[in-house]
N, C-alpha and C. Protein backbone atom coordinates (compact mmCIF):
# COMPACT_ATOMS: atom_id res chain seq x y z
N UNK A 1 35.88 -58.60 13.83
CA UNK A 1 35.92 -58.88 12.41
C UNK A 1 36.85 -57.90 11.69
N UNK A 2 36.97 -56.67 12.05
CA UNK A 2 37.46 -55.84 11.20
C UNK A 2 38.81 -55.84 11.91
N UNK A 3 39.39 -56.57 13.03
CA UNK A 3 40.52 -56.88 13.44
C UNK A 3 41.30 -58.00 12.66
N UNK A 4 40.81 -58.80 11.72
CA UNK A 4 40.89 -59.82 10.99
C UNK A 4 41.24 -59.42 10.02
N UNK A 5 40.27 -58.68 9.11
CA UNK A 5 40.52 -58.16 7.85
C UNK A 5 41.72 -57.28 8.05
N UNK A 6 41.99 -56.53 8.88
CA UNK A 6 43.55 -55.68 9.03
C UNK A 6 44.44 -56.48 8.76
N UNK A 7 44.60 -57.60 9.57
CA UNK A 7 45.56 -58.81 10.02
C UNK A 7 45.81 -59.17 8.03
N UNK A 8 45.17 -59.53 7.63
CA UNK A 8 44.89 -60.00 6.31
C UNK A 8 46.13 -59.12 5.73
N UNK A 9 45.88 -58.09 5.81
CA UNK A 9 46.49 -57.25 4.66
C UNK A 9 47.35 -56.72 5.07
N UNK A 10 48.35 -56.90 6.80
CA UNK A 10 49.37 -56.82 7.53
C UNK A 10 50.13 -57.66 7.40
N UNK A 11 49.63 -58.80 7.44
CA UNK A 11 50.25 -60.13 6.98
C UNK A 11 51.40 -60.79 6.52
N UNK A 12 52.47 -60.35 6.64
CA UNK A 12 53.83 -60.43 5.79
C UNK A 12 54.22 -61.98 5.19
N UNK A 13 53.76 -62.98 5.47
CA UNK A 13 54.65 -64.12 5.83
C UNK A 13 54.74 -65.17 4.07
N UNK A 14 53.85 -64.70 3.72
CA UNK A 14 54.09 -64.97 2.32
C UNK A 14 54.84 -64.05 1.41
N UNK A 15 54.97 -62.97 1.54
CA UNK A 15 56.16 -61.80 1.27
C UNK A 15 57.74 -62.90 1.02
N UNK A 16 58.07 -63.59 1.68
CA UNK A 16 59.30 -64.19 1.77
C UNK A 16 59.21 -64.95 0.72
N UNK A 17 58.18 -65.84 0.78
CA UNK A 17 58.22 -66.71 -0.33
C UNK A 17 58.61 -66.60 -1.95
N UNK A 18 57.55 -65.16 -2.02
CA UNK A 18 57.41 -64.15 -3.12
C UNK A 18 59.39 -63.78 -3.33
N UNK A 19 59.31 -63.22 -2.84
CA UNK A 19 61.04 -62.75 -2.92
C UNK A 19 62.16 -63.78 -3.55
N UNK A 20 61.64 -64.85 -2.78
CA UNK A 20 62.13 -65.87 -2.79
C UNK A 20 62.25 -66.57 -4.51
N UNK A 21 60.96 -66.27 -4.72
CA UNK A 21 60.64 -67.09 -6.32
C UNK A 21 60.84 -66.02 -7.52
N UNK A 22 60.70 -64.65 -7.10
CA UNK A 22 61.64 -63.48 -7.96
C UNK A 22 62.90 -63.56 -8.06
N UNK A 23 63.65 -63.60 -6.83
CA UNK A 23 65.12 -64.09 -7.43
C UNK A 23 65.44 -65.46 -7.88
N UNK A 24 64.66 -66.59 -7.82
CA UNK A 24 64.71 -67.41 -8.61
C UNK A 24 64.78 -67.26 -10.00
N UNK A 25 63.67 -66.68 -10.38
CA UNK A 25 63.41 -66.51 -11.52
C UNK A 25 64.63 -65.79 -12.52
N UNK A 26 65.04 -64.88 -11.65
CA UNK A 26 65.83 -63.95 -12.26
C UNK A 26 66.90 -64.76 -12.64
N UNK A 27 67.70 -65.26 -11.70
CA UNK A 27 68.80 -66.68 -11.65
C UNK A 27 68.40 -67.41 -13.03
N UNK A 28 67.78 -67.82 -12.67
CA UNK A 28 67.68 -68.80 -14.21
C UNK A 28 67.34 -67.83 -15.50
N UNK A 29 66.57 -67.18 -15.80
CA UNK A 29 66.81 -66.24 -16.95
C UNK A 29 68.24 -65.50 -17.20
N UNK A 30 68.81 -65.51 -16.34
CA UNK A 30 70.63 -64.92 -16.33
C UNK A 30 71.09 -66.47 -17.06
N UNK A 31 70.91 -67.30 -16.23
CA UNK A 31 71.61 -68.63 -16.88
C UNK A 31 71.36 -68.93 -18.33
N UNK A 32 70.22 -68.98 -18.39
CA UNK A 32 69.49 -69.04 -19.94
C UNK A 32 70.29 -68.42 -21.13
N UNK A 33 70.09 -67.16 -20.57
CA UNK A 33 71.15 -66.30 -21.30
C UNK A 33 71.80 -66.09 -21.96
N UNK A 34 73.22 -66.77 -20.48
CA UNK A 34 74.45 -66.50 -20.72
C UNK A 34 74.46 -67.79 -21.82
N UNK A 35 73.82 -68.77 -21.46
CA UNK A 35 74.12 -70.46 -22.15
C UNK A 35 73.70 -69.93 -23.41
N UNK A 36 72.96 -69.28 -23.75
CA UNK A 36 72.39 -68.75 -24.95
C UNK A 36 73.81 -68.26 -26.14
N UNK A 37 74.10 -67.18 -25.39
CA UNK A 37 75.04 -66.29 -25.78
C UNK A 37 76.24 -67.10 -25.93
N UNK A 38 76.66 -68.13 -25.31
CA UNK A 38 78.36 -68.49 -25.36
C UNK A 38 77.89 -70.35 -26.20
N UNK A 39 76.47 -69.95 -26.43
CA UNK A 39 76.27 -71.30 -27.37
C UNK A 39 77.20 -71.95 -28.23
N UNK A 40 77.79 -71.28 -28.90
CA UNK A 40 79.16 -71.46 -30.02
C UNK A 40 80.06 -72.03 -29.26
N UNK A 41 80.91 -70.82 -28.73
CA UNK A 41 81.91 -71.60 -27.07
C UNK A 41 81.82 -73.30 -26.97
N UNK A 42 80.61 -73.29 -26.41
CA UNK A 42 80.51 -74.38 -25.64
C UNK A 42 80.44 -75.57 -26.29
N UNK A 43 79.74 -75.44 -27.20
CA UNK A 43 79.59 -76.51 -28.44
C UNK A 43 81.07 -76.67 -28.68
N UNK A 44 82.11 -75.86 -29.44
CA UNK A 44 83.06 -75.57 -29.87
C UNK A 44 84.48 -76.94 -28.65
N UNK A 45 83.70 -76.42 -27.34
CA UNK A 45 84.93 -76.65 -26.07
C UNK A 45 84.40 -78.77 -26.39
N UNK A 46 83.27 -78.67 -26.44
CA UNK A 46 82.95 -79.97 -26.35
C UNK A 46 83.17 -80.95 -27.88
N UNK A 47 83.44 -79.89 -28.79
CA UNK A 47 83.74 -80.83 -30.19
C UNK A 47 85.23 -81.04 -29.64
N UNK A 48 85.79 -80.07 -29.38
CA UNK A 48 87.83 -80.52 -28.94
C UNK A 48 87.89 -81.38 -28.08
N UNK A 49 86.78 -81.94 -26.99
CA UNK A 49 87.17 -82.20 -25.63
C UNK A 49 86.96 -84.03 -26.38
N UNK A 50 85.80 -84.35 -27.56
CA UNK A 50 85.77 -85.29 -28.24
C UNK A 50 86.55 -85.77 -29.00
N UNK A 51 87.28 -84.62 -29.90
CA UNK A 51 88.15 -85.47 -30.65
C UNK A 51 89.34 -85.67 -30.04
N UNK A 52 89.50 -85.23 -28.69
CA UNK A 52 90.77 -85.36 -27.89
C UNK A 52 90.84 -86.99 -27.44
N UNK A 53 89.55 -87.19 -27.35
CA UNK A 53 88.87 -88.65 -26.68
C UNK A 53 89.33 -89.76 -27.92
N UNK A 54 88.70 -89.55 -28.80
CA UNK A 54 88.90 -90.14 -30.27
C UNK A 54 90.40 -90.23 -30.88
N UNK A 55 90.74 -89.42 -30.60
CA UNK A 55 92.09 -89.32 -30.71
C UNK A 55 93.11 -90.26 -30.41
N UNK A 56 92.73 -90.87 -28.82
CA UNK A 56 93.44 -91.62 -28.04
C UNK A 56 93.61 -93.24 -28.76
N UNK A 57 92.95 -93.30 -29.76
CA UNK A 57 92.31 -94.82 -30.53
C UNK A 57 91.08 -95.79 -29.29
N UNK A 58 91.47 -96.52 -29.68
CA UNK A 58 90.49 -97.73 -29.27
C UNK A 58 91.53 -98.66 -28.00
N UNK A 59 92.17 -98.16 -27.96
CA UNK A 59 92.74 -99.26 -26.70
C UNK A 59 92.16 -99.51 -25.54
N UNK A 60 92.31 -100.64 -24.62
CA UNK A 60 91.71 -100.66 -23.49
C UNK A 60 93.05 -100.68 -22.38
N UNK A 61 92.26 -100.06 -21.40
CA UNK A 61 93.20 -99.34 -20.26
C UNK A 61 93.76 -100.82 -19.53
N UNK A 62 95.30 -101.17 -19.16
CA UNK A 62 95.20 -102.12 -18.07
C UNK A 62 95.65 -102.02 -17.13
N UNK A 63 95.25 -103.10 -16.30
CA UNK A 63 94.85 -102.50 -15.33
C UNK A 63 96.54 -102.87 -14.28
């Protein structure tokens, strides 16, 4: 019995997992972030990337 309870608390194999879901975590709070921070940017890249679109008029492509 008390060979068991050792084993228990020797145990590594969930250790990985753990590691595993800390640097997860971290990863996405970096992403969060950065998307946070360059909010303006990005908005900004995607209003030009629209009126570039709009721009073109209404024609249809042939083929």
């Amino acid at each position: 019995m008390l060979n068991k309870m050792k084993a228990l608390f020797v145990e590594e194999q969930g250790q990985g997992m753990t590691e595993y879901g800390l640097v997860l975590g971290i990863i996405a709070i970096a992403v969060v972030t950065i998307l946070v921070t360059m909010r303006g940017q990005i908005t900004s890249l995607f209003q030009q990337a629209s009126e570039k679109l709009t721009e073109g008029g209404a024609t249809t492509p042939t083929p």
